[in-house]
PDB file of N, CA and C in Angstrom:
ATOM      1  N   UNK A   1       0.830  -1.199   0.000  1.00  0.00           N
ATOM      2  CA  UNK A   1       0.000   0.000   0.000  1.00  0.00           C
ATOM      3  C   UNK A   1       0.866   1.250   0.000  1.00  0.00           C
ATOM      4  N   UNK A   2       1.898   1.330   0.931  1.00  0.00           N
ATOM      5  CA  UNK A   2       2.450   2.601   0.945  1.00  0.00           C
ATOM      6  C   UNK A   2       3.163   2.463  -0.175  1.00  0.00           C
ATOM      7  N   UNK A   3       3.843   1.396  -0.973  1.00  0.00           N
ATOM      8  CA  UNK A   3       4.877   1.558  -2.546  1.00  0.00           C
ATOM      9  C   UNK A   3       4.077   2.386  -3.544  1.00  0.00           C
ATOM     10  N   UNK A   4       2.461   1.487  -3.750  1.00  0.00           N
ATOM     11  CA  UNK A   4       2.052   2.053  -4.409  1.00  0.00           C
ATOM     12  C   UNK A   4       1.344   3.951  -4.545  1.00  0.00           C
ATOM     13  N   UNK A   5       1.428   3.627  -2.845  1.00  0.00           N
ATOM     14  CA  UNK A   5       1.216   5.295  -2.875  1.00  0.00           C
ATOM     15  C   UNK A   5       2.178   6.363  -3.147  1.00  0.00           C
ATOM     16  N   UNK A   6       3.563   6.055  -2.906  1.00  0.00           N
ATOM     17  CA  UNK A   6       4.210   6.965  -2.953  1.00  0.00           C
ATOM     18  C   UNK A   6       4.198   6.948  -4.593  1.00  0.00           C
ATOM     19  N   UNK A   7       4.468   5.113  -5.561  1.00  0.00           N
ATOM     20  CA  UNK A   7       4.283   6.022  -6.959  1.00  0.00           C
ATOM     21  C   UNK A   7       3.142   6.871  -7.353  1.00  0.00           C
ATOM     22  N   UNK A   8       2.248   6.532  -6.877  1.00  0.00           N
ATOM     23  CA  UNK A   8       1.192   7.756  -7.305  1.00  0.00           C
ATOM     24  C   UNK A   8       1.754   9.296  -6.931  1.00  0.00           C
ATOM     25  N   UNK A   9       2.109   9.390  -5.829  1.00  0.00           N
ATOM     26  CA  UNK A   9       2.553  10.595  -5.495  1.00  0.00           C
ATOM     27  C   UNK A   9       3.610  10.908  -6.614  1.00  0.00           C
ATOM     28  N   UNK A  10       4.700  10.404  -6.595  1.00  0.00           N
ATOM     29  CA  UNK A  10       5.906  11.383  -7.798  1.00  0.00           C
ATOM     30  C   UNK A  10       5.265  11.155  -9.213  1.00  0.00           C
ATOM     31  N   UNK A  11       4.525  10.195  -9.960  1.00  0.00           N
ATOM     32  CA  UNK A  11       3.532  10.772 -10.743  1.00  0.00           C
ATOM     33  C   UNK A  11       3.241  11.702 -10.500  1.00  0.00           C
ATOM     34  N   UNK A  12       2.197  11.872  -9.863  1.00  0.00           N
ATOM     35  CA  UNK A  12       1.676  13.365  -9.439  1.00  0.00           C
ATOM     36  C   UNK A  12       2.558  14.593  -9.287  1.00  0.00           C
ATOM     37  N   UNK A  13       3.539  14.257  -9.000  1.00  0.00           N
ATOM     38  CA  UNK A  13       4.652  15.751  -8.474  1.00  0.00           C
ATOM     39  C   UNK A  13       5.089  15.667 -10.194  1.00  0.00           C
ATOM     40  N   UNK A  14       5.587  14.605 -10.516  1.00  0.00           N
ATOM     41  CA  UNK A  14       6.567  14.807 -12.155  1.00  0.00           C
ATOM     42  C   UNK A  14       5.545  15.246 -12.789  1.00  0.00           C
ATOM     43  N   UNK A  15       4.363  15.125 -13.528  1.00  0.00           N
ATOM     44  CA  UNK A  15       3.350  14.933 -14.350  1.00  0.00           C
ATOM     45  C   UNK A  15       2.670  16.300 -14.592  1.00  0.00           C
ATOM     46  N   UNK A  16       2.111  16.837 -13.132  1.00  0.00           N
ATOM     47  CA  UNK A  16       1.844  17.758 -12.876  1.00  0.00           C
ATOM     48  C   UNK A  16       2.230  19.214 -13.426  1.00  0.00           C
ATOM     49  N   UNK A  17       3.489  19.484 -13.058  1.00  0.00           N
ATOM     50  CA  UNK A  17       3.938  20.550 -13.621  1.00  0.00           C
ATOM     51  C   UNK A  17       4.424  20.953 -15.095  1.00  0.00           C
ATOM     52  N   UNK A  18       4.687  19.380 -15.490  1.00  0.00           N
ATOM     53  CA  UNK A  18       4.979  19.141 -17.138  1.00  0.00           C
ATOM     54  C   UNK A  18       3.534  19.642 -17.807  1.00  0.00           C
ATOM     55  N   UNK A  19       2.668  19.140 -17.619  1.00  0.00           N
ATOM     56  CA  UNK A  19       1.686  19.370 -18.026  1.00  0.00           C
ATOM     57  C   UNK A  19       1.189  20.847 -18.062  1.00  0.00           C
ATOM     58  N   UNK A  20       1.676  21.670 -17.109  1.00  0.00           N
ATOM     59  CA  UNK A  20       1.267  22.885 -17.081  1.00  0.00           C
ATOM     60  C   UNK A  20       2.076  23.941 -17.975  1.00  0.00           C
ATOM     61  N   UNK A  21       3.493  23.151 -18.175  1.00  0.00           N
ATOM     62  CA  UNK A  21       4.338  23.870 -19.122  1.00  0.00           C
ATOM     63  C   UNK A  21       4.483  23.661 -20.619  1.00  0.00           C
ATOM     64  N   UNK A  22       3.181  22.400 -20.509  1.00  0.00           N
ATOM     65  CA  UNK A  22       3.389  21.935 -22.109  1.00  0.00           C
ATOM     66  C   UNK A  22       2.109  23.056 -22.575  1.00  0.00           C
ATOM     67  N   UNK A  23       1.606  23.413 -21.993  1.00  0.00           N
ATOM     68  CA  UNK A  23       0.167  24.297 -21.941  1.00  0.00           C
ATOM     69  C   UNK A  23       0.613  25.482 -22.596  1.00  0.00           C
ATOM     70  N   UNK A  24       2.036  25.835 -21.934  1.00  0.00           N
ATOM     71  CA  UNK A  24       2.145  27.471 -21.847  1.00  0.00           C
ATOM     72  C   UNK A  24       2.861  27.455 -23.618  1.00  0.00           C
ATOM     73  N   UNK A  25       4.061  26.398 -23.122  1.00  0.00           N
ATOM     74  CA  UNK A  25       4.363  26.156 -24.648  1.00  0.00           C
ATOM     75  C   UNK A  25       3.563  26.067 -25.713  1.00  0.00           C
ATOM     76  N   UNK A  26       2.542  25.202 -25.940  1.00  0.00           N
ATOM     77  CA  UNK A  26       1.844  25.188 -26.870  1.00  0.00           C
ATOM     78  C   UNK A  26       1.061  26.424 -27.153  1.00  0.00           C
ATOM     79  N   UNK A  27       0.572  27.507 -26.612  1.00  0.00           N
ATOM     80  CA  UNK A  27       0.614  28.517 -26.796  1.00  0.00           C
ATOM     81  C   UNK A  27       1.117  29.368 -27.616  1.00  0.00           C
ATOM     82  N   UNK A  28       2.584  29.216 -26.894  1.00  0.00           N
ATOM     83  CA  UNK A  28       3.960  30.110 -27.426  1.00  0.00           C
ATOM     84  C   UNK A  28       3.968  29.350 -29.187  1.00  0.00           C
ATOM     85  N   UNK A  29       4.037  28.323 -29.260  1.00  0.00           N
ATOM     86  CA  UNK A  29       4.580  27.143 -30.714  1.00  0.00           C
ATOM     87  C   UNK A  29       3.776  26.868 -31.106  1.00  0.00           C
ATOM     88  N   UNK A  30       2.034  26.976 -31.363  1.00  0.00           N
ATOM     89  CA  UNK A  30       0.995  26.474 -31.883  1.00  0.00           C
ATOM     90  C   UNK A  30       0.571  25.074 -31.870  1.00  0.00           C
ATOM     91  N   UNK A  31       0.376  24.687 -30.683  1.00  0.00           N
ATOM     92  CA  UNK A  31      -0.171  23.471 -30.569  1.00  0.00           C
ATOM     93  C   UNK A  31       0.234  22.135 -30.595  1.00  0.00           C
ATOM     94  N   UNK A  32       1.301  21.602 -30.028  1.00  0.00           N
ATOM     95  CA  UNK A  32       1.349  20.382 -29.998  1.00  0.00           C
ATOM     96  C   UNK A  32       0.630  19.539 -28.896  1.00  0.00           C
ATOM     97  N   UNK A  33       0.342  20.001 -27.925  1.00  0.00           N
ATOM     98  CA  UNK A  33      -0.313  19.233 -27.149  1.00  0.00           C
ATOM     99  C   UNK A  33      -1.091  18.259 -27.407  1.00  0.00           C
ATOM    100  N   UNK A  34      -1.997  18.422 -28.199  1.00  0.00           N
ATOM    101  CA  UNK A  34      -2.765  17.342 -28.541  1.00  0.00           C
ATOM    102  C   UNK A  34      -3.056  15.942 -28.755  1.00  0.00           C
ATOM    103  N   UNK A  35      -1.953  15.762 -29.222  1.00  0.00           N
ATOM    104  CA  UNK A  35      -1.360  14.246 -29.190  1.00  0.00           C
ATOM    105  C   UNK A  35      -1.091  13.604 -27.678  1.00  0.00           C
ATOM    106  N   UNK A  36      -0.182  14.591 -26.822  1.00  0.00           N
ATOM    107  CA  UNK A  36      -0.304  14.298 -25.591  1.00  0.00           C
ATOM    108  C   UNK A  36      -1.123  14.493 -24.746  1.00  0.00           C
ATOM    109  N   UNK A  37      -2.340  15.107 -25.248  1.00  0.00           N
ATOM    110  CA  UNK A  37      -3.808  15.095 -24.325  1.00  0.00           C
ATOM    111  C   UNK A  37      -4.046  13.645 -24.660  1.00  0.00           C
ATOM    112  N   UNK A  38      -4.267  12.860 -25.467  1.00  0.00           N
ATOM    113  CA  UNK A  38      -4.987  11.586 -25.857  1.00  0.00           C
ATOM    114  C   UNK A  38      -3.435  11.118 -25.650  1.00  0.00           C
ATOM    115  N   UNK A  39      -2.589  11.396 -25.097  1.00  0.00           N
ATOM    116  CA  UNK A  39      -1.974   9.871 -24.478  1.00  0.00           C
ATOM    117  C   UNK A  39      -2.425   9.905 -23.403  1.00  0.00           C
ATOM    118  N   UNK A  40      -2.145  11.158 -22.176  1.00  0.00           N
ATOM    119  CA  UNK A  40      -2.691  11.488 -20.814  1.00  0.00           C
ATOM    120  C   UNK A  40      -4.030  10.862 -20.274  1.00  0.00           C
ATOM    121  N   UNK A  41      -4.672  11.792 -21.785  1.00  0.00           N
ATOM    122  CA  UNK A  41      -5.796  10.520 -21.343  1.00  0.00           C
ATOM    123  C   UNK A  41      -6.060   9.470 -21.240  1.00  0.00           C
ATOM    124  N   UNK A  42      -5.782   8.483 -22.274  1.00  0.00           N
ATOM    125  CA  UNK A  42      -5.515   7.062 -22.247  1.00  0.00           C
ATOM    126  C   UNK A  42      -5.034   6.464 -20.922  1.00  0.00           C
ATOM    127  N   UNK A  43      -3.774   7.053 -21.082  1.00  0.00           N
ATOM    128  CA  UNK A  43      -3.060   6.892 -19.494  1.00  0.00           C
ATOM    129  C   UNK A  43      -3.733   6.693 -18.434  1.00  0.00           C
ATOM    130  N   UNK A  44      -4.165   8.097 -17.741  1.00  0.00           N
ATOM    131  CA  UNK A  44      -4.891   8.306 -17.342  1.00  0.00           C
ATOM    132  C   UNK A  44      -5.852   6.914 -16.591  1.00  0.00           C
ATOM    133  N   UNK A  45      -7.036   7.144 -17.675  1.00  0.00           N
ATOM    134  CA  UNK A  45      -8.018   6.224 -17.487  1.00  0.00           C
ATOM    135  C   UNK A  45      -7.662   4.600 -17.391  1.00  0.00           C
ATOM    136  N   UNK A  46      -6.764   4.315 -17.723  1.00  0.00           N
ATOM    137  CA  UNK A  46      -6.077   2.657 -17.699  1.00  0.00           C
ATOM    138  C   UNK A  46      -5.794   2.598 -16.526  1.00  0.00           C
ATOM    139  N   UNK A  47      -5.006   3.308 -15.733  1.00  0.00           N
ATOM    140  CA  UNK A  47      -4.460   3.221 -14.795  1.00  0.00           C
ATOM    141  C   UNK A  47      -5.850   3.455 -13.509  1.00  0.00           C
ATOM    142  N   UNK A  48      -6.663   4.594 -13.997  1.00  0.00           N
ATOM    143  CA  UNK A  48      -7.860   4.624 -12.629  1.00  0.00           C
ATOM    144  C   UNK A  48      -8.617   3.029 -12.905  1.00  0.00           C
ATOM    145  N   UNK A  49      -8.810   3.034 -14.132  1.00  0.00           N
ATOM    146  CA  UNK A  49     -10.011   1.467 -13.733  1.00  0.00           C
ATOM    147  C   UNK A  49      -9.341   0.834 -14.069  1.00  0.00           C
ATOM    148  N   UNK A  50      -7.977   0.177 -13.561  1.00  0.00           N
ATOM    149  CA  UNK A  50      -7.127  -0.966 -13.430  1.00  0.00           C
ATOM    150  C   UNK A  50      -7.347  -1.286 -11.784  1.00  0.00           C
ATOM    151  N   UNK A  51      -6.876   0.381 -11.448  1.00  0.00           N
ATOM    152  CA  UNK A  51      -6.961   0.624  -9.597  1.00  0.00           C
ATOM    153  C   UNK A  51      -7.886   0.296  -9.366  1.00  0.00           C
ATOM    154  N   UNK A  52      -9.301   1.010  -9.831  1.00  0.00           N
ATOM    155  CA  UNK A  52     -10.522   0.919  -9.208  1.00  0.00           C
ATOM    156  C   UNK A  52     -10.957  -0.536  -8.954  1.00  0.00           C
ATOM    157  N   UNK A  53     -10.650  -1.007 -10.225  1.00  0.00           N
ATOM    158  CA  UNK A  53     -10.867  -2.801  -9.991  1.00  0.00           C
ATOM    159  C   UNK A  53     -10.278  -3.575  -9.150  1.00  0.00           C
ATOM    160  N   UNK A  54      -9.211  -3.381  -9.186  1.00  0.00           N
ATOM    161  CA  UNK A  54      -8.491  -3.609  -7.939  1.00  0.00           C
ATOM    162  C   UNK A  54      -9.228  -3.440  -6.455  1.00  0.00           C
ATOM    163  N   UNK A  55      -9.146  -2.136  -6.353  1.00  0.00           N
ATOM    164  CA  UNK A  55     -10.086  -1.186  -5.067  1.00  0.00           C
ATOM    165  C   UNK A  55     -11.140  -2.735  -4.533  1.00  0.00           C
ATOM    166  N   UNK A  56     -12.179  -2.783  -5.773  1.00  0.00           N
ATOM    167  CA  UNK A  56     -13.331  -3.263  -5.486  1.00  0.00           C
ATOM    168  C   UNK A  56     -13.066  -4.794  -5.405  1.00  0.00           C
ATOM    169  N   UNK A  57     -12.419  -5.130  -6.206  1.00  0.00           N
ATOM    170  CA  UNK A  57     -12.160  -6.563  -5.648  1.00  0.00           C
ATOM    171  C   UNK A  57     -11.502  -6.690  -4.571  1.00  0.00           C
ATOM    172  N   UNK A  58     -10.913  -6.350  -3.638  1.00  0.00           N
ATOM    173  CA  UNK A  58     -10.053  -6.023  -2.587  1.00  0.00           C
ATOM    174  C   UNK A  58     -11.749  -6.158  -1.709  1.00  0.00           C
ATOM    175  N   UNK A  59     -12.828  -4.748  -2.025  1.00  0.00           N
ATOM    176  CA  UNK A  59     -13.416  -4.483  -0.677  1.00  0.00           C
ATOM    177  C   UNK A  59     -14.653  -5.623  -0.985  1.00  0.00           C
ATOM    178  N   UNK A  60     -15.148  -6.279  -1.780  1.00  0.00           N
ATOM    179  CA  UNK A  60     -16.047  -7.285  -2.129  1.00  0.00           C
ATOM    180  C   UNK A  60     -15.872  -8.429  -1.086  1.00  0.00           C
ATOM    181  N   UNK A  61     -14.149  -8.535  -1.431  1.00  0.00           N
ATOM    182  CA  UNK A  61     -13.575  -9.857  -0.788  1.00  0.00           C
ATOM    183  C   UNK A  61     -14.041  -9.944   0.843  1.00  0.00           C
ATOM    184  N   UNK A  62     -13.063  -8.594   1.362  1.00  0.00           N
ATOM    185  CA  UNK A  62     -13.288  -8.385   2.562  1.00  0.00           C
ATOM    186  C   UNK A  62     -14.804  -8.499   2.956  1.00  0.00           C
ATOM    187  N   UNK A  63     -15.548  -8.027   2.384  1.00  0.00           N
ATOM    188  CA  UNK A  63     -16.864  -7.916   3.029  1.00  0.00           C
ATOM    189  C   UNK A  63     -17.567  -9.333   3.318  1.00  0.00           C
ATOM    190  N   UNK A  64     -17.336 -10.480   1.795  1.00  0.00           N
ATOM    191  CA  UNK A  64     -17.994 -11.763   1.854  1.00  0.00           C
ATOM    192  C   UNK A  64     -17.230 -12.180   3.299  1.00  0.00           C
ATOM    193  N   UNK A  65     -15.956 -11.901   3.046  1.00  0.00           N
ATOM    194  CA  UNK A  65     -15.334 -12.777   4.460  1.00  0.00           C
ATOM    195  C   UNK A  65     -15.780 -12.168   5.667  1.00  0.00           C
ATOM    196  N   UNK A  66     -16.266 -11.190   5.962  1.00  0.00           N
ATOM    197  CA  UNK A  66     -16.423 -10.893   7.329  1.00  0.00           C
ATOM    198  C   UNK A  66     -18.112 -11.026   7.554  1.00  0.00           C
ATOM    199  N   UNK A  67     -18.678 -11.084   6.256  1.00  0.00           N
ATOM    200  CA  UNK A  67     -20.255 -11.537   5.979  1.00  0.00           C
ATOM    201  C   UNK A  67     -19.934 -13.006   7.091  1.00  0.00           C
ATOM    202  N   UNK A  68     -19.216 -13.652   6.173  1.00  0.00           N
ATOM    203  CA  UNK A  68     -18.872 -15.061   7.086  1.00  0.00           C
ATOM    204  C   UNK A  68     -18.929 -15.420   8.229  1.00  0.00           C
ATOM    205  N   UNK A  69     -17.814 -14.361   8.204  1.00  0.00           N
ATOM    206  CA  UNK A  69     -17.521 -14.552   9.755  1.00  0.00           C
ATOM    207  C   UNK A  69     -18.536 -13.782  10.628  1.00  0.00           C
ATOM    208  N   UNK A  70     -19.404 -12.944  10.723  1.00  0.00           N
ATOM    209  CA  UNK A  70     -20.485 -12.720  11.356  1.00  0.00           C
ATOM    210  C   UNK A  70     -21.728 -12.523  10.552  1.00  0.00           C
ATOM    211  N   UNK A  71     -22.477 -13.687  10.295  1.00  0.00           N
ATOM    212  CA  UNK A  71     -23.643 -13.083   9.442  1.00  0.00           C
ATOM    213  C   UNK A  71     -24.902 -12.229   9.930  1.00  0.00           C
ATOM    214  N   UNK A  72     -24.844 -12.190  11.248  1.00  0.00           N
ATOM    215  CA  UNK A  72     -25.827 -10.983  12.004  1.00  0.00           C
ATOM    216  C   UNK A  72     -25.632  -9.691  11.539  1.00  0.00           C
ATOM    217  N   UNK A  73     -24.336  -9.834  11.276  1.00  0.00           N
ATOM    218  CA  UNK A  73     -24.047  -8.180  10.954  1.00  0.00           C
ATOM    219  C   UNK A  73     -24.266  -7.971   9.308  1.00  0.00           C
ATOM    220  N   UNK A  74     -24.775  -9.002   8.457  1.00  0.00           N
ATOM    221  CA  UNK A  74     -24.000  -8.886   6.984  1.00  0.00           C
ATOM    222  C   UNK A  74     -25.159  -7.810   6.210  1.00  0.00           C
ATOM    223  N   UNK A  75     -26.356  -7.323   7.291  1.00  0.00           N
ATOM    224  CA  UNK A  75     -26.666  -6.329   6.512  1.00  0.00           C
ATOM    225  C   UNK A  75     -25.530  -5.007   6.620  1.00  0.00           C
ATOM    226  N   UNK A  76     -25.339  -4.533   7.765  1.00  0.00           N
ATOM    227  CA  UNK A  76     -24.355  -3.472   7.748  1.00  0.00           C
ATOM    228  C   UNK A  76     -23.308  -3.605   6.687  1.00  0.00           C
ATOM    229  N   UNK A  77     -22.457  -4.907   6.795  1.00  0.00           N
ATOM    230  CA  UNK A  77     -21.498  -4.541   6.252  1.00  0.00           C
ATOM    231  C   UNK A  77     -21.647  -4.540   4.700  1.00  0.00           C
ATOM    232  N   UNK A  78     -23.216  -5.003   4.605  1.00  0.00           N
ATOM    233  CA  UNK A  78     -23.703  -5.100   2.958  1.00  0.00           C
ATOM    234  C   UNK A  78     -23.704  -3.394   2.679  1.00  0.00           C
ATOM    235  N   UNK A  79     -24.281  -2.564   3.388  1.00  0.00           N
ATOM    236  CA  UNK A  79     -24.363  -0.917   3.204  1.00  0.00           C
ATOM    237  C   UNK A  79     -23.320  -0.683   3.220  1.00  0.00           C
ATOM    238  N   UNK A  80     -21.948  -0.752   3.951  1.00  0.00           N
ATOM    239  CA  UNK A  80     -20.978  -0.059   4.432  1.00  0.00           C
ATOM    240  C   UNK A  80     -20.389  -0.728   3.170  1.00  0.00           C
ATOM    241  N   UNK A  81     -20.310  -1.801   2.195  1.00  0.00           N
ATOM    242  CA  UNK A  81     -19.666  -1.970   0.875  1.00  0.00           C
ATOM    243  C   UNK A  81     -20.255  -1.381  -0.248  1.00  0.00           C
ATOM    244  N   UNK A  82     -21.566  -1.274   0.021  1.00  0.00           N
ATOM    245  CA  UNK A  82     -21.792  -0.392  -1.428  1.00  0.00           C
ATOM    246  C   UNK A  82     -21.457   0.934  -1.258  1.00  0.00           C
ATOM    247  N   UNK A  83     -21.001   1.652   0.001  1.00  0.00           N
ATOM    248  CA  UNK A  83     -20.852   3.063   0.095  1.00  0.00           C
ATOM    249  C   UNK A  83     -19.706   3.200  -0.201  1.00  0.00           C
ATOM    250  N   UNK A  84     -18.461   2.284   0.386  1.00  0.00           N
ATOM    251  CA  UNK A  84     -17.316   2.199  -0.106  1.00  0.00           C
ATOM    252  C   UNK A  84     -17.176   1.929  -2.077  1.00  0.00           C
ATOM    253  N   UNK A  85     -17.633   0.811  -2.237  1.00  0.00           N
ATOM    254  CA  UNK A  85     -18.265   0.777  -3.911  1.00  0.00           C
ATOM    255  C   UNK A  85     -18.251   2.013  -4.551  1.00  0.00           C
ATOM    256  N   UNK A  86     -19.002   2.250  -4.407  1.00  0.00           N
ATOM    257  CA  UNK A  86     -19.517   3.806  -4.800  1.00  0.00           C
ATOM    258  C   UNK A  86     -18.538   5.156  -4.922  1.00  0.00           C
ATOM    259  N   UNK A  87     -17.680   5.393  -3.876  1.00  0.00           N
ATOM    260  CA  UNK A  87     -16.712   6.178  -3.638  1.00  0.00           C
ATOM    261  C   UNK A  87     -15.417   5.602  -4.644  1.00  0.00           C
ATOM    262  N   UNK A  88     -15.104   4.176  -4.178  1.00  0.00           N
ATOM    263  CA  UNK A  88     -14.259   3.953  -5.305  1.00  0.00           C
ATOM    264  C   UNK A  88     -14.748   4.398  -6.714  1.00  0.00           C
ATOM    265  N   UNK A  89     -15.534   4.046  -6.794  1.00  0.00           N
ATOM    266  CA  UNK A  89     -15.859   4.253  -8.745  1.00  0.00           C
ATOM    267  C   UNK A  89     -15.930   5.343  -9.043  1.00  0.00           C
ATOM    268  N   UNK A  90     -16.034   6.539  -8.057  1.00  0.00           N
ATOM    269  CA  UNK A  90     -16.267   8.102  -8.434  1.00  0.00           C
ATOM    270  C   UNK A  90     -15.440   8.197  -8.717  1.00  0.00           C
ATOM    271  N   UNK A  91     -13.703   7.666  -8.403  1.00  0.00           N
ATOM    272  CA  UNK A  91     -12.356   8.417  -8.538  1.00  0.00           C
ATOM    273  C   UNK A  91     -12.084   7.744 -10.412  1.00  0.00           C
ATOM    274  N   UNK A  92     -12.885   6.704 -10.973  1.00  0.00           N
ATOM    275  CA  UNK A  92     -12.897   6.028 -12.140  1.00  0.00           C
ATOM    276  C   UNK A  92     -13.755   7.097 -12.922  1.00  0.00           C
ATOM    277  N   UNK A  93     -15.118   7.890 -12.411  1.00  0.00           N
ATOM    278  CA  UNK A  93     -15.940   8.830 -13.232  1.00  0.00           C
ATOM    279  C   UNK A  93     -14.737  10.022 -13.039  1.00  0.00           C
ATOM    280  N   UNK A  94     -14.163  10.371 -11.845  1.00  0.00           N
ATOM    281  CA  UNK A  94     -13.757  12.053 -12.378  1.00  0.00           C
ATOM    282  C   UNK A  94     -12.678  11.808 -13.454  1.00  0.00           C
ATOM    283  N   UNK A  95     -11.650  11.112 -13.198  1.00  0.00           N
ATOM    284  CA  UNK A  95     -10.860  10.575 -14.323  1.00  0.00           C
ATOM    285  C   UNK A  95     -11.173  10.520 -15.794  1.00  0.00           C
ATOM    286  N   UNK A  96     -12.218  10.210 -16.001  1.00  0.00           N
ATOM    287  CA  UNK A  96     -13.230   9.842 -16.820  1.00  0.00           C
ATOM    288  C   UNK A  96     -13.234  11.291 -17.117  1.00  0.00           C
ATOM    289  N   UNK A  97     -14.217  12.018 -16.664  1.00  0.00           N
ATOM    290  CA  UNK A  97     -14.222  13.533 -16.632  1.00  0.00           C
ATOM    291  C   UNK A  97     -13.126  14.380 -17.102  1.00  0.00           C
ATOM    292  N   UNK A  98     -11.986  13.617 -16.434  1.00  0.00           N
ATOM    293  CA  UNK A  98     -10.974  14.843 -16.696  1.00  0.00           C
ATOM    294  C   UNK A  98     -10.166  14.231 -18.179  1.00  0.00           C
ATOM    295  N   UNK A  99     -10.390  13.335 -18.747  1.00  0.00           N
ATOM    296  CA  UNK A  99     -10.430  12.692 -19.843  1.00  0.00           C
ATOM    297  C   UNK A  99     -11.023  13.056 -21.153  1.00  0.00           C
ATOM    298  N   UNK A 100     -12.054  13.060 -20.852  1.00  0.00           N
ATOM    299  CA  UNK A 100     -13.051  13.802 -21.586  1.00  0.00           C
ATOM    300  C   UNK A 100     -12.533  15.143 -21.910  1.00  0.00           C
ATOM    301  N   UNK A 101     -12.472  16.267 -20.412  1.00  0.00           N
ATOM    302  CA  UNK A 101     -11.789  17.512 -21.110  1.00  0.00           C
ATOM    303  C   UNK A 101     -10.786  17.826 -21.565  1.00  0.00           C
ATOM    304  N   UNK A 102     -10.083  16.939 -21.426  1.00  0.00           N
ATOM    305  CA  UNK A 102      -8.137  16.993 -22.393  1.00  0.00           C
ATOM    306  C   UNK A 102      -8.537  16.232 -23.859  1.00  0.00           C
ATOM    307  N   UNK A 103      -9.852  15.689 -23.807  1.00  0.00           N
ATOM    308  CA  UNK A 103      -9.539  15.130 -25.599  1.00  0.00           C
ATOM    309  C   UNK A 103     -10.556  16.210 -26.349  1.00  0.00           C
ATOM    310  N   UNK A 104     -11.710  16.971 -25.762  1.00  0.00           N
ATOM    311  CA  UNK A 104     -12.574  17.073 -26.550  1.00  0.00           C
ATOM    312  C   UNK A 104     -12.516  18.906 -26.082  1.00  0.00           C
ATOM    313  N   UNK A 105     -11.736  19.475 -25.209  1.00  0.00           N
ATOM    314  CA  UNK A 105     -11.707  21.108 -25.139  1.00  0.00           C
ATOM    315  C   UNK A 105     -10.499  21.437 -25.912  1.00  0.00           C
ATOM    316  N   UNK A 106     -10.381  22.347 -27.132  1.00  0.00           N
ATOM    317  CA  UNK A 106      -9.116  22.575 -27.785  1.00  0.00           C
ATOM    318  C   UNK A 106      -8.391  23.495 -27.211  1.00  0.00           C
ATOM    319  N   UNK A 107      -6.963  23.726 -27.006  1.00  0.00           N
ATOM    320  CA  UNK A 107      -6.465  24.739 -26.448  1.00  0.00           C
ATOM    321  C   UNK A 107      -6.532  25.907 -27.041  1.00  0.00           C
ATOM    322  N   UNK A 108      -7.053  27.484 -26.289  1.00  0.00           N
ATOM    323  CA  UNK A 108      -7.007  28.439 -26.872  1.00  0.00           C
ATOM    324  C   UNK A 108      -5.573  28.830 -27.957  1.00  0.00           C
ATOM    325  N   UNK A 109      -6.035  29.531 -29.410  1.00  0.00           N
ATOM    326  CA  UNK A 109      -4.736  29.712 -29.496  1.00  0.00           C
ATOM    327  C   UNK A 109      -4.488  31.366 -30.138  1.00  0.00           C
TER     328      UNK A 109
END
């Protein structure tokens, strides 16, 4: 858990600021970005619903097993997985979202 977090993190730190300077550039040079919006995106989205699947098979598991192991409780923990459910897959829609606006908003020029 923490390996994979920290790569998310220097993704995030490297990625981040490139992205903001390929912006300014393309500006300045007329547009290359584009090509690297639809890799980003691609990217992007492979990587959230690879995770997300992950995510959910991870909290499914847990839940049947502790369904198991106490079935008095297996309505709760039936709510407390679809809420978790749910939250995971939002981070698969904004992705999604932010996907959408790097392929289909053109950069001012």
């Amino acid at each position: 858990m923490r390996r994979s977090l920290s790569v998310a993190t220097i993704l995030a730190v490297v990625v981040s600021p490139s992205l903001a300077f390929a912006q300014a550039a393309a500006k300045a040079e007329g547009g290359w970005v584009g090509p690297f919006a639809v890799l980003a995106a691609a990217l992007g989205m492979a990587i959230a619903a690879g995770l997300c699947g992950l995510g959910q098979g991870r909290a499914v598991a847990a839940a049947v097993d502790a369904m198991g192991r106490q079935p008095s409780a297996a309505a709760r923990i039936q709510t407390a997985m679809i809420i978790g459910l749910a939250l995971i897959e939002s981070l698969a829609i904004y992705v999604l979202v932010v996907a959408m606006i790097l392929l289909f908003v053109q950069p001012i020029r």
